[in-house]
C-alpha atoms as a PDB file:
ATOM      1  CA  UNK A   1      40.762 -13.999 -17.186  1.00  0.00           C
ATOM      2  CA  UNK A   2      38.732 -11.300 -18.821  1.00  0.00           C
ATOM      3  CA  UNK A   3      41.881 -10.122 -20.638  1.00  0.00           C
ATOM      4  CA  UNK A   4      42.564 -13.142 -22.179  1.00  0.00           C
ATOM      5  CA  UNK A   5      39.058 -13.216 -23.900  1.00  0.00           C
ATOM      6  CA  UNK A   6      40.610 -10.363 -26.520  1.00  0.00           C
ATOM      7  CA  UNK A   7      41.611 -12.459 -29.392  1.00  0.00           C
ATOM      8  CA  UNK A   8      45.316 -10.952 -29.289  1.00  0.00           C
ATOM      9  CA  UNK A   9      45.759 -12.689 -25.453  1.00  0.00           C
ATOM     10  CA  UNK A  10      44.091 -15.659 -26.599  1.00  0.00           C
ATOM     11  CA  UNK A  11      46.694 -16.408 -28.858  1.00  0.00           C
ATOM     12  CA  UNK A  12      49.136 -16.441 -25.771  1.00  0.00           C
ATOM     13  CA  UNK A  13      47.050 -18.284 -24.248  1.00  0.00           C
ATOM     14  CA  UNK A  14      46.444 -20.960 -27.143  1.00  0.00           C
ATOM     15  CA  UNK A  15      50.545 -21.513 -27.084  1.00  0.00           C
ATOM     16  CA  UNK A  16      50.051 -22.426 -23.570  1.00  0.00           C
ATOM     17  CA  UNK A  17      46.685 -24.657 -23.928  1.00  0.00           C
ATOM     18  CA  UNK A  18      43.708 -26.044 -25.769  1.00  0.00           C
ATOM     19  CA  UNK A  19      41.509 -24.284 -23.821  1.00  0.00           C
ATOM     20  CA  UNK A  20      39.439 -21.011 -24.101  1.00  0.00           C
ATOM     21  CA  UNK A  21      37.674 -18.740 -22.047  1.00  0.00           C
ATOM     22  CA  UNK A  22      33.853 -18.484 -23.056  1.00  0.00           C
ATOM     23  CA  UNK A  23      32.609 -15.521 -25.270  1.00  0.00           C
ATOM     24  CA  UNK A  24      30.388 -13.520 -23.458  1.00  0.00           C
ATOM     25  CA  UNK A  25      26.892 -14.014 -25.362  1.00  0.00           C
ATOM     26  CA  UNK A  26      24.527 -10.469 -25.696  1.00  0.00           C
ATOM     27  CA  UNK A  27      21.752 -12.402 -26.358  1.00  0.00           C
ATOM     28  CA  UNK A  28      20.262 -14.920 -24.479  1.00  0.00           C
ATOM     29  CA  UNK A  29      18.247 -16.869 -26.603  1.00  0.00           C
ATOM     30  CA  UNK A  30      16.755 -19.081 -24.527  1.00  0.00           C
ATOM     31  CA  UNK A  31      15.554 -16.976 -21.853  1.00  0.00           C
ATOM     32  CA  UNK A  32      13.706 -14.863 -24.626  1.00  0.00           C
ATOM     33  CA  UNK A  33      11.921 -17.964 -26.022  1.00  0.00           C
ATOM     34  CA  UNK A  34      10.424 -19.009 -22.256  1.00  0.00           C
ATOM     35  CA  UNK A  35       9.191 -15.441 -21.672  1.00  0.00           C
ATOM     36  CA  UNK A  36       6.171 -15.501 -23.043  1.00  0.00           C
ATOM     37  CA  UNK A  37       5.872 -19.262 -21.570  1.00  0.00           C
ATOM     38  CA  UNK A  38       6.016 -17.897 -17.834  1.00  0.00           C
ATOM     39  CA  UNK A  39       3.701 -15.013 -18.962  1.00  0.00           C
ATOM     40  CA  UNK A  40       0.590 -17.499 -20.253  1.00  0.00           C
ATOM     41  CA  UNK A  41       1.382 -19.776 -17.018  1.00  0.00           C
ATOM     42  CA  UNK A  42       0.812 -16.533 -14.849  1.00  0.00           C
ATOM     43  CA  UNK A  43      -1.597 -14.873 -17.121  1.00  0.00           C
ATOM     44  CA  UNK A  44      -4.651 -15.599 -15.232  1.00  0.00           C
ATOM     45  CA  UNK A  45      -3.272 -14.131 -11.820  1.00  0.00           C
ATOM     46  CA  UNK A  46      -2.183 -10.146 -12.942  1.00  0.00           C
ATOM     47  CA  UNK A  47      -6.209 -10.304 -14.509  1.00  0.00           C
ATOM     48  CA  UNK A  48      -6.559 -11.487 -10.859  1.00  0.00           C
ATOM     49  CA  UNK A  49      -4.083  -8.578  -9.338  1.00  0.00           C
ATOM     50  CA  UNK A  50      -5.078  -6.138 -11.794  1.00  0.00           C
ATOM     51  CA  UNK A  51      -8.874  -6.277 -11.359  1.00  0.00           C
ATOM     52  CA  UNK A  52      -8.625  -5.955  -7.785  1.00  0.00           C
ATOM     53  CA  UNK A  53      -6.057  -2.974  -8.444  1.00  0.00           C
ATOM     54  CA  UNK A  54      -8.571  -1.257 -10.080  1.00  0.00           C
ATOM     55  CA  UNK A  55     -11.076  -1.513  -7.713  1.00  0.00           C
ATOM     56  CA  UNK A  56      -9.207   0.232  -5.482  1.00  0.00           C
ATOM     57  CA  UNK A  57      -9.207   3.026  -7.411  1.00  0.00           C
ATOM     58  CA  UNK A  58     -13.025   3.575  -7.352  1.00  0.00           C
ATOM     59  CA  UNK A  59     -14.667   6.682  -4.725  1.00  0.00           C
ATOM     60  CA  UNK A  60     -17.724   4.389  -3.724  1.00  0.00           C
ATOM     61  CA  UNK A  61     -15.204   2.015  -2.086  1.00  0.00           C
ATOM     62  CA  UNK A  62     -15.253   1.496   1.938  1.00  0.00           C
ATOM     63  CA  UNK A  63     -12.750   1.046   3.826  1.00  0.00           C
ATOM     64  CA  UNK A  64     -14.034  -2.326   5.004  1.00  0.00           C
ATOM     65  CA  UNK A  65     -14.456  -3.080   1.705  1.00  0.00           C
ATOM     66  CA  UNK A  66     -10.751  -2.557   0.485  1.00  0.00           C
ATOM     67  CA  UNK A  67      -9.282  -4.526   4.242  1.00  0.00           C
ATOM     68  CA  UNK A  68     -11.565  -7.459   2.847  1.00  0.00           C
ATOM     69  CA  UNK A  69     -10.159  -7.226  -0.897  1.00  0.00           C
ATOM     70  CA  UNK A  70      -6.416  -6.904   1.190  1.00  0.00           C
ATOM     71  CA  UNK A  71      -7.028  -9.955   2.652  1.00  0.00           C
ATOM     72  CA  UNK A  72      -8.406 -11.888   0.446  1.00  0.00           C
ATOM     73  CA  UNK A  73      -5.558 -10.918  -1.849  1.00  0.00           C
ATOM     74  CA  UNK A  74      -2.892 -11.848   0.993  1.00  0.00           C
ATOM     75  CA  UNK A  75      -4.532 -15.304   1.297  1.00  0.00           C
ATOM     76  CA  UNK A  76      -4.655 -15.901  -2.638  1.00  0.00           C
ATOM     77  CA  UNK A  77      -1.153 -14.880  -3.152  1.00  0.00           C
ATOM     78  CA  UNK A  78       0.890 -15.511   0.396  1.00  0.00           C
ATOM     79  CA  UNK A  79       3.502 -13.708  -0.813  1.00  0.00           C
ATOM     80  CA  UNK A  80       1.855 -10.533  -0.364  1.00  0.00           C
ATOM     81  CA  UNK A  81       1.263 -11.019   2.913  1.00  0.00           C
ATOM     82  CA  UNK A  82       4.194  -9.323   4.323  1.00  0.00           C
ATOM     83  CA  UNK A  83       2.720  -6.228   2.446  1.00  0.00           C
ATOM     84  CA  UNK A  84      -0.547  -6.146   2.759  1.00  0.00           C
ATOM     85  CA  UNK A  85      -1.423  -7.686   6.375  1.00  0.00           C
ATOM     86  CA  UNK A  86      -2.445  -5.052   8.866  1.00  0.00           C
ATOM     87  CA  UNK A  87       0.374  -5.737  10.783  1.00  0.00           C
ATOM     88  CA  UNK A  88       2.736  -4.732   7.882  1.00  0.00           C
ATOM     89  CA  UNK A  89       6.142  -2.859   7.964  1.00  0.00           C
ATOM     90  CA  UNK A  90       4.704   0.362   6.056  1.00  0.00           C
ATOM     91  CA  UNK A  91       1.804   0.759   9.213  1.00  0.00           C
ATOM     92  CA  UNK A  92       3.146   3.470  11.270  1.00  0.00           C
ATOM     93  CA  UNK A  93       1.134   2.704  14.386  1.00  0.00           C
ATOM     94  CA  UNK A  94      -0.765  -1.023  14.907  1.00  0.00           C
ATOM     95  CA  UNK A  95      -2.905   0.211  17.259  1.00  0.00           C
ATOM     96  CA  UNK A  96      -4.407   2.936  15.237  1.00  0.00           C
ATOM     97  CA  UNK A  97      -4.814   0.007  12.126  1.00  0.00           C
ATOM     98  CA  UNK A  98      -6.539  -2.040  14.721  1.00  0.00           C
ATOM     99  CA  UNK A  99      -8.605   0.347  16.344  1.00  0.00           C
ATOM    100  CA  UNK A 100      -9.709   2.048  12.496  1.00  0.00           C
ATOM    101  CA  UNK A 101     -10.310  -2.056  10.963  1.00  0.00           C
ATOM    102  CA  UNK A 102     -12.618  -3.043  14.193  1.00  0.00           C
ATOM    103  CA  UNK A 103     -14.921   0.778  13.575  1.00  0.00           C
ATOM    104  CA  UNK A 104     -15.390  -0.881   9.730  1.00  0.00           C
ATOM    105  CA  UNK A 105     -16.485  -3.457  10.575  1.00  0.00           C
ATOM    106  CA  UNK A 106     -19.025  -2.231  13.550  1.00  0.00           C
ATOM    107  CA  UNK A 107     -17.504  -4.120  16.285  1.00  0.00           C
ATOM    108  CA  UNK A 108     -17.100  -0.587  18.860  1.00  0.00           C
ATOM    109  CA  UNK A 109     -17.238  -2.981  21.499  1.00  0.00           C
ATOM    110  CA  UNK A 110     -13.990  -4.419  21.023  1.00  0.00           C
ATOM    111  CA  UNK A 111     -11.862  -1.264  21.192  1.00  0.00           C
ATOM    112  CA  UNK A 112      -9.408  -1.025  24.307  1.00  0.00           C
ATOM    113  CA  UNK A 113      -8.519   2.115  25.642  1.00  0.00           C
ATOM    114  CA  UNK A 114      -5.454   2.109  23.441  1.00  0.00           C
ATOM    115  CA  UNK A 115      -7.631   1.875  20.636  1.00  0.00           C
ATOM    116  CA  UNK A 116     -10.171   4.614  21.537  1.00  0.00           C
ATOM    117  CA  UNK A 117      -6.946   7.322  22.682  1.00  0.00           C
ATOM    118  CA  UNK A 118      -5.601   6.490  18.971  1.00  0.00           C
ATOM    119  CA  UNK A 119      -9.014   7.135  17.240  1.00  0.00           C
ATOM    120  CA  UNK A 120     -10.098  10.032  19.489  1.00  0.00           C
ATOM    121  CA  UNK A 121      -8.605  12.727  17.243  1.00  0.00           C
ATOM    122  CA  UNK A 122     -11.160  11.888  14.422  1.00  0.00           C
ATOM    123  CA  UNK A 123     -13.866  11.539  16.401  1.00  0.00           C
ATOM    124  CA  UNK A 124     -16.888  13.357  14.932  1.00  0.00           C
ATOM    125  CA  UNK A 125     -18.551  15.763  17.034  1.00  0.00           C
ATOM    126  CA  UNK A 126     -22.322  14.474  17.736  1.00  0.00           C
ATOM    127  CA  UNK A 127     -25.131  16.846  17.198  1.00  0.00           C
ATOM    128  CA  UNK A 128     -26.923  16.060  20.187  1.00  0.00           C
ATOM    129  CA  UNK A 129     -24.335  16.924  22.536  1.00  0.00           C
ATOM    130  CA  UNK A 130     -23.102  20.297  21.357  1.00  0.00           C
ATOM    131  CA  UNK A 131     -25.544  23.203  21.574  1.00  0.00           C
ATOM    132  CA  UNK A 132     -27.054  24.619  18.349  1.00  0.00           C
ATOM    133  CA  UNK A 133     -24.639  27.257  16.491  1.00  0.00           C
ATOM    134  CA  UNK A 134     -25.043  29.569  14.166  1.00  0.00           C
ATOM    135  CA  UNK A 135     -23.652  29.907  10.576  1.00  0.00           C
ATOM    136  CA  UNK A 136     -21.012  32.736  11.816  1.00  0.00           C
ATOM    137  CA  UNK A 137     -20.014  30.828  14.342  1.00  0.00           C
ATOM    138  CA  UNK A 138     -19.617  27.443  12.645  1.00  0.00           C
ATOM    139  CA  UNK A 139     -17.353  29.380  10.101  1.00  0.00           C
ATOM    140  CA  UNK A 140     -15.340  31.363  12.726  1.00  0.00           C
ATOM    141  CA  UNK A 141     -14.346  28.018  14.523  1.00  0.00           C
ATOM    142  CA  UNK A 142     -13.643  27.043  10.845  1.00  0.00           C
ATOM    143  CA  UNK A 143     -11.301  29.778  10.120  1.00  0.00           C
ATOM    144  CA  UNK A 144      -9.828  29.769  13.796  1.00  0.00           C
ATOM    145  CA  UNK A 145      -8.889  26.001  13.639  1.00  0.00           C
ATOM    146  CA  UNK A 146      -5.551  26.419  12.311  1.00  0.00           C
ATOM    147  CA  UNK A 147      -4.958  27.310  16.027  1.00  0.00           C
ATOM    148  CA  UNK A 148      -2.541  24.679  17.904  1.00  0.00           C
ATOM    149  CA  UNK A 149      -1.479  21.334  16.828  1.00  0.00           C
ATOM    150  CA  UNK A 150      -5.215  21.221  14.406  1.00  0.00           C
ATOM    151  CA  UNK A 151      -5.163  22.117  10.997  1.00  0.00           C
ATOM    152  CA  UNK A 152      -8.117  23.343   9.055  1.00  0.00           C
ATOM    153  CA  UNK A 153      -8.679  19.872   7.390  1.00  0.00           C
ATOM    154  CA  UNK A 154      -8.334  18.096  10.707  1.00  0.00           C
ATOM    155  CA  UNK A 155     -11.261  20.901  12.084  1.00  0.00           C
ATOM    156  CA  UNK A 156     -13.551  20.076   9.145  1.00  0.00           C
ATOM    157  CA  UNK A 157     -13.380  16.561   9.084  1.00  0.00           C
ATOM    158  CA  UNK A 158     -13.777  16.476  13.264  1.00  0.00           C
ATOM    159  CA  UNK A 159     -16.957  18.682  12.463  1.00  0.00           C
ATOM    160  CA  UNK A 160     -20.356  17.142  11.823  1.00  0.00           C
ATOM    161  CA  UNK A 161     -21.173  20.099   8.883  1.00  0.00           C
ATOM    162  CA  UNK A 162     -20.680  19.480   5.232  1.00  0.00           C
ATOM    163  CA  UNK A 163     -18.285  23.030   4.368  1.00  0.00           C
ATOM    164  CA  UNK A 164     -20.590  25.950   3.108  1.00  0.00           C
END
């Protein structure tokens, strides 16, 4: 059918019939005049999205903070949900979400076992219950931590110290 859209084959085809194959049309007109239509009905809504996008971006935010703006954004727009619920298809492990969502937002007391084994690796080290060390020795476990499975990011952030 294509091939008789050439004007040489539609000749054949005109001996044969009155009718014609439709031109294909490059532009379509009336899709281009609705565009900017759709974008002033949905105008409102990417201020909406992008506002809270930007947000995101900012240091001072906490992690509480950004799970609230998640939700909030997954109830506005339930399309998102799929995306942006904690249960989503890009969270590697639930129970690590879970356990890291109920530590925001101070509820310890909820966290199963499950939860606590999956946030034990970032637990900080407490003052109170490790003995006093000195500077050499806070930087030697520094510079030893690459030992094992621990980087030395993991060993700082497990630390209490701010890095000297």
């Amino acid at each position: 059918m294509v091939a008789l859209r050439i004007p040489k084959n539609r000749s054949e085809l005109r001996r044969h019939t009155g009718l014609a194959p439709l031109r294909a049309n490059a532009t379509q007109w009336g899709s281009t005049f609705t565009m900017p239509e759709r974008y002033v009905r949905i105008r409102d809504e990417i201020k909406r999205v992008d506002a809270v996008y930007d947000l995101l971006q900012e240091d001072t935010l906490s992690t509480s903070a950004v799970r609230i703006l998640l939700d909030k954004m997954a109830e506005m727009f339930p399309i998102t949900r799929p995306y942006l619920s904690p249960d989503a298809d890009i969270i590697h492990s639930l129970v690590f979400e879970s356990a890291v969502v109920k530590i925001a937002e101070k509820r310890k007391a909820e966290l199963t076992p499950e939860d606590q084994d999956a946030v034990a690796p970032f637990k900080l080290i407490s003052e109170a219950n490790v003995p006093a060390a000195t500077t050499q020795q806070r930087a030697r476990t520094r510079t030893q931590a690459h030992s094992g499975a621990e980087d030395f990011a993991t060993a700082l952030l497990r630390s209490d110290d701010a890095p000297s």
